[in-house]
N, C-alpha and C. Protein backbone atom coordinates (compact mmCIF):
# COMPACT_ATOMS: atom_id res chain seq x y z
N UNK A 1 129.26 -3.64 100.33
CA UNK A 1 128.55 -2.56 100.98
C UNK A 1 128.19 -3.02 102.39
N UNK A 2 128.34 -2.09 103.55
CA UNK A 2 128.10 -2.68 104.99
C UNK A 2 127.23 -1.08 105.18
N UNK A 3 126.13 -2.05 106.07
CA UNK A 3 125.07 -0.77 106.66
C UNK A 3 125.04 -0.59 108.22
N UNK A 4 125.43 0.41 108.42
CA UNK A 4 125.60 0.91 109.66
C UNK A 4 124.18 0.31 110.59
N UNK A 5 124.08 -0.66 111.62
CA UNK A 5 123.02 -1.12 112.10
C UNK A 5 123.03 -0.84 113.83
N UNK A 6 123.88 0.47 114.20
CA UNK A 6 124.31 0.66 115.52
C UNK A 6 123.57 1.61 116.22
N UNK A 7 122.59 1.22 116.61
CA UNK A 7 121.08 2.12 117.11
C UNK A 7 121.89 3.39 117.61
N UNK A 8 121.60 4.73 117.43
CA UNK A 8 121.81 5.73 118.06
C UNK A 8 121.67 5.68 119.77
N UNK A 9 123.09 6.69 120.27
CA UNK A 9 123.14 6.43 121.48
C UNK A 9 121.49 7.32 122.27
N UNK A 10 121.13 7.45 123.44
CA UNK A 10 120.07 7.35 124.21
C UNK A 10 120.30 9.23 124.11
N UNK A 11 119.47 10.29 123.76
CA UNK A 11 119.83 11.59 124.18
C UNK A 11 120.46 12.13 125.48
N UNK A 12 121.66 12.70 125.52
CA UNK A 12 121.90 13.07 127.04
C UNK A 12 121.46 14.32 127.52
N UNK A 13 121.95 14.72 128.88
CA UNK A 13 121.05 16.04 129.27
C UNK A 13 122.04 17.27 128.67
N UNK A 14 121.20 17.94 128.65
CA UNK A 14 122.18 19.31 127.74
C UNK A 14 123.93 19.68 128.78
N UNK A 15 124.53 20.27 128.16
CA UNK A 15 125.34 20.75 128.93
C UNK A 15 126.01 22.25 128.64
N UNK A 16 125.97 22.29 129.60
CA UNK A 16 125.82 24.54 129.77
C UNK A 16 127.22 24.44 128.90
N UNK A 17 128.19 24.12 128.99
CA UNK A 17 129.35 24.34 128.74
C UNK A 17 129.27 23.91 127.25
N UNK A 18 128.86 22.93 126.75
CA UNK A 18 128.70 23.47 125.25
C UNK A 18 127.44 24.23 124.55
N UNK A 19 126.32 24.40 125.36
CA UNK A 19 125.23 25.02 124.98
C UNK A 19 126.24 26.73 124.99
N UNK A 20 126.95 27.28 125.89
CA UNK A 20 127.94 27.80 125.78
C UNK A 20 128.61 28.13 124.33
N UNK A 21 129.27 27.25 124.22
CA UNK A 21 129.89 26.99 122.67
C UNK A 21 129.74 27.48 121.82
N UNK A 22 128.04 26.49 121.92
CA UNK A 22 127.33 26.25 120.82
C UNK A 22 126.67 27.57 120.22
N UNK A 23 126.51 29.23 120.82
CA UNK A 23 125.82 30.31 121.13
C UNK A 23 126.69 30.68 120.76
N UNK A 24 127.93 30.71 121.44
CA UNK A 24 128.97 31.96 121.23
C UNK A 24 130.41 31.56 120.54
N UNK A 25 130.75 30.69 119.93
CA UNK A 25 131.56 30.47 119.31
C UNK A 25 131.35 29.75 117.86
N UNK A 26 130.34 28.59 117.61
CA UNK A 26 130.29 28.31 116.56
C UNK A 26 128.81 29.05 115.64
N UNK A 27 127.94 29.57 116.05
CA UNK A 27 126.71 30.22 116.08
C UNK A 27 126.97 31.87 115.79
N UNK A 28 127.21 32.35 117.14
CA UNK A 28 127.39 33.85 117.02
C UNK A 28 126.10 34.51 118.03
N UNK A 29 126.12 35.46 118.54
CA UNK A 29 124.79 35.81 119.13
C UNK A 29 123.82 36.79 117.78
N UNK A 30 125.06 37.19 117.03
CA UNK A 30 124.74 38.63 116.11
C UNK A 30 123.90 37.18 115.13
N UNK A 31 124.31 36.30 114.80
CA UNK A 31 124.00 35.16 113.17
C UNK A 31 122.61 34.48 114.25
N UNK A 32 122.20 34.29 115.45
CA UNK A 32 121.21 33.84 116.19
C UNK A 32 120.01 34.71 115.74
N UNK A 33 120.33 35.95 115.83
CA UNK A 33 119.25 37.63 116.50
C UNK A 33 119.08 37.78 115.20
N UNK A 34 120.38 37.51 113.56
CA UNK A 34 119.74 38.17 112.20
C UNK A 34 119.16 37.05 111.29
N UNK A 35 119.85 35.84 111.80
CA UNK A 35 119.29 34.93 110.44
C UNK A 35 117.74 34.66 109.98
N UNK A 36 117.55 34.05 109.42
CA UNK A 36 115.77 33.99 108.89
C UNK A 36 115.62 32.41 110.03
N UNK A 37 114.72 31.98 110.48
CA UNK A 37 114.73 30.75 110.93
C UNK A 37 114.51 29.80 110.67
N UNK A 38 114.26 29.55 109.45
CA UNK A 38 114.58 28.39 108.07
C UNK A 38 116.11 28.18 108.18
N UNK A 39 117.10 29.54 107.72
CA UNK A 39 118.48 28.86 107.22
C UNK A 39 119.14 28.84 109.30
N UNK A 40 118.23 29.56 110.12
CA UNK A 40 119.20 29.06 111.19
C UNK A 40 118.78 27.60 111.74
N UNK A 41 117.52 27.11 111.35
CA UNK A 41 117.00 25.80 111.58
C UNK A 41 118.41 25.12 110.81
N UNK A 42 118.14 25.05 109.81
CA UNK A 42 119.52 24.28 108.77
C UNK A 42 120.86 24.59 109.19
N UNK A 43 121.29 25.42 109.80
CA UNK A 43 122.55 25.54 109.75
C UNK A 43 122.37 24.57 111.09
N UNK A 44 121.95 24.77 112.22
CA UNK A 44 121.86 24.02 113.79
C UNK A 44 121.77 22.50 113.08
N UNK A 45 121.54 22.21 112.25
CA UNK A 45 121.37 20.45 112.20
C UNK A 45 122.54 20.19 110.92
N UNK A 46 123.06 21.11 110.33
CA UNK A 46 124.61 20.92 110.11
C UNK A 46 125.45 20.83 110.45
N UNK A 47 125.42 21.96 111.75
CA UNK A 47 126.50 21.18 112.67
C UNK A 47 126.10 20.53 113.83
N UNK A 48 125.37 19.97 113.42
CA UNK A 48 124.66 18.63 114.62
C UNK A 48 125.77 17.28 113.74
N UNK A 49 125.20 17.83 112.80
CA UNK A 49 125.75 16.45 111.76
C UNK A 49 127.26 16.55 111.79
N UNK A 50 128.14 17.68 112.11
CA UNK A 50 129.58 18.09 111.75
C UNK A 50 129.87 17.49 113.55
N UNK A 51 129.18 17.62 114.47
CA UNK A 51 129.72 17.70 115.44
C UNK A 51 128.36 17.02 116.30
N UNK A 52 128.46 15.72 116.49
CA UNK A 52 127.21 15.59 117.58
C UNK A 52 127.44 15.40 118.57
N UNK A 53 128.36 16.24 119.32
CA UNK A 53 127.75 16.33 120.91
C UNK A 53 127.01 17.69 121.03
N UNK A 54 126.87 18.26 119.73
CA UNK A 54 126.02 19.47 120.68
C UNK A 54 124.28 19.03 119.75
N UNK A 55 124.03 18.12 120.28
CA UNK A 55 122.55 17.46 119.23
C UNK A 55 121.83 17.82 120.75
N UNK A 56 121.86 17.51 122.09
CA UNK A 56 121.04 17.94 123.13
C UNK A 56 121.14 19.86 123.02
N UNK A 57 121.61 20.34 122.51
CA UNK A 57 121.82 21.64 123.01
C UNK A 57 121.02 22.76 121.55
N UNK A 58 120.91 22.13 120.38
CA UNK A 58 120.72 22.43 119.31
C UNK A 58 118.91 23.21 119.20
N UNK A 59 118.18 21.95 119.60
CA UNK A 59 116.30 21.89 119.62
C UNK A 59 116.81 23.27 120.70
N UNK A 60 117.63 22.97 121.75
CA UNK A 60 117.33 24.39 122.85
C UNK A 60 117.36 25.95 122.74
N UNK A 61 118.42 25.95 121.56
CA UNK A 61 119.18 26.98 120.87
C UNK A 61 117.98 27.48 119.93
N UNK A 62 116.96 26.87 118.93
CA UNK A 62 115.95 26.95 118.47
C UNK A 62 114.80 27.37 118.91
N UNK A 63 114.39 26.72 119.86
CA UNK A 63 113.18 27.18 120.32
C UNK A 63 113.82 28.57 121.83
N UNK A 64 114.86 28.47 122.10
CA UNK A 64 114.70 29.64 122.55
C UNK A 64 115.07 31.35 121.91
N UNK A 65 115.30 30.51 120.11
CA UNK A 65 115.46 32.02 119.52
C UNK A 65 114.09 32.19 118.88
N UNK A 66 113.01 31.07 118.80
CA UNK A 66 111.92 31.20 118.12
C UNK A 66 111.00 32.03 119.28
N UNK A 67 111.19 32.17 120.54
CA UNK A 67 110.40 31.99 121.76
C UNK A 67 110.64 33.84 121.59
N UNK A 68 112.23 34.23 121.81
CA UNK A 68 112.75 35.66 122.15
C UNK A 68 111.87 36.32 120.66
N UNK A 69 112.02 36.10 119.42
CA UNK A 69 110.93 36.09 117.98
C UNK A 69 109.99 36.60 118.28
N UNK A 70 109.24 35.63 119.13
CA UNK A 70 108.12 35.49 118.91
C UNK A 70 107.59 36.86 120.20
N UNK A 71 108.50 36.86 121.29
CA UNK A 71 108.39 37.86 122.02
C UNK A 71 108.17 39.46 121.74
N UNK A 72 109.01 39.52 120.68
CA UNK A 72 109.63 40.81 119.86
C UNK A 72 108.76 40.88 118.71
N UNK A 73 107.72 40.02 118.50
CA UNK A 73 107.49 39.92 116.82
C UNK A 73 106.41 41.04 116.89
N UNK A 74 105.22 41.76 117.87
CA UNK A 74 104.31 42.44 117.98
C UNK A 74 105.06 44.11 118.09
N UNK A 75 104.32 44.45 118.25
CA UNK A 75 104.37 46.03 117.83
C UNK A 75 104.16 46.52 119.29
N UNK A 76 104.60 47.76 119.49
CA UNK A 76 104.63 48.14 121.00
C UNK A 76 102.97 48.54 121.66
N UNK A 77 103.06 48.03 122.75
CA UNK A 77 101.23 47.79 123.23
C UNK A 77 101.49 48.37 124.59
N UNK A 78 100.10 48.83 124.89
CA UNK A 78 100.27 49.20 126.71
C UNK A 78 99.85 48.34 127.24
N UNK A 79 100.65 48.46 128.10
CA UNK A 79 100.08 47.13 129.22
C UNK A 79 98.83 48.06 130.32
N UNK A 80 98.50 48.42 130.79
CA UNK A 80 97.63 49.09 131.24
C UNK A 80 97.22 51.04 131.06
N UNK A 81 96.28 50.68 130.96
CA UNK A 81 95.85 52.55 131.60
C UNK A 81 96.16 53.30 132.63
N UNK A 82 96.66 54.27 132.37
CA UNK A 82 96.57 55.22 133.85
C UNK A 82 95.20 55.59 134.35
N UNK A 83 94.96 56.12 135.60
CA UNK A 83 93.48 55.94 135.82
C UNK A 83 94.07 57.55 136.08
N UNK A 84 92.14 58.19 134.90
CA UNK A 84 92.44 60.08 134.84
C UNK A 84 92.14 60.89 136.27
N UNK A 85 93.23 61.38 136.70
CA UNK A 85 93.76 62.39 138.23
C UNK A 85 92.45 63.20 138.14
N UNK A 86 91.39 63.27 138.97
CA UNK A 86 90.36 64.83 138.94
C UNK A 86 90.88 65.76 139.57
């Protein structure tokens, strides 16, 4: 038995061109906007694990579908009053 003892490489900076990809080809925009964010948490670190160069692009893909969520998650509100014409 031999144990892998090869420190993980250093995180690199994201890159548009597979953050790209990573959205619209292996993801989907439609499987981003319907999944629950439990199984899209899990699926993003499956294919982190199937494919790690997109491990910088993955946390980004997450928190910016939790962020658009969280945008959308309230009920429609006014943003201000009209002030009443005499």
């Amino acid at each position: 038995m031999r144990l892998n003892t090869t420190p993980n490489p250093p995180p690199a900076k994201p890159c548009i061109r597979d953050m790209h990809e990573l959205i619209h080809v292996v993801l989907t925009p439609q499987l981003l906007m319907l999944a629950p964010l439990q199984e899209l948490t899990r699926r993003l670190h499956e294919v982190v694990a199937q494919q790690p160069r997109f491990r910088e692009e993955a946390p980004l893909v997450l928190a910016g579908e939790q962020r658009r969520r969280a945008q959308y998650s309230g009920g429609l509100r006014v943003a201000h009053r009209h002030a009443e014409v005499a």
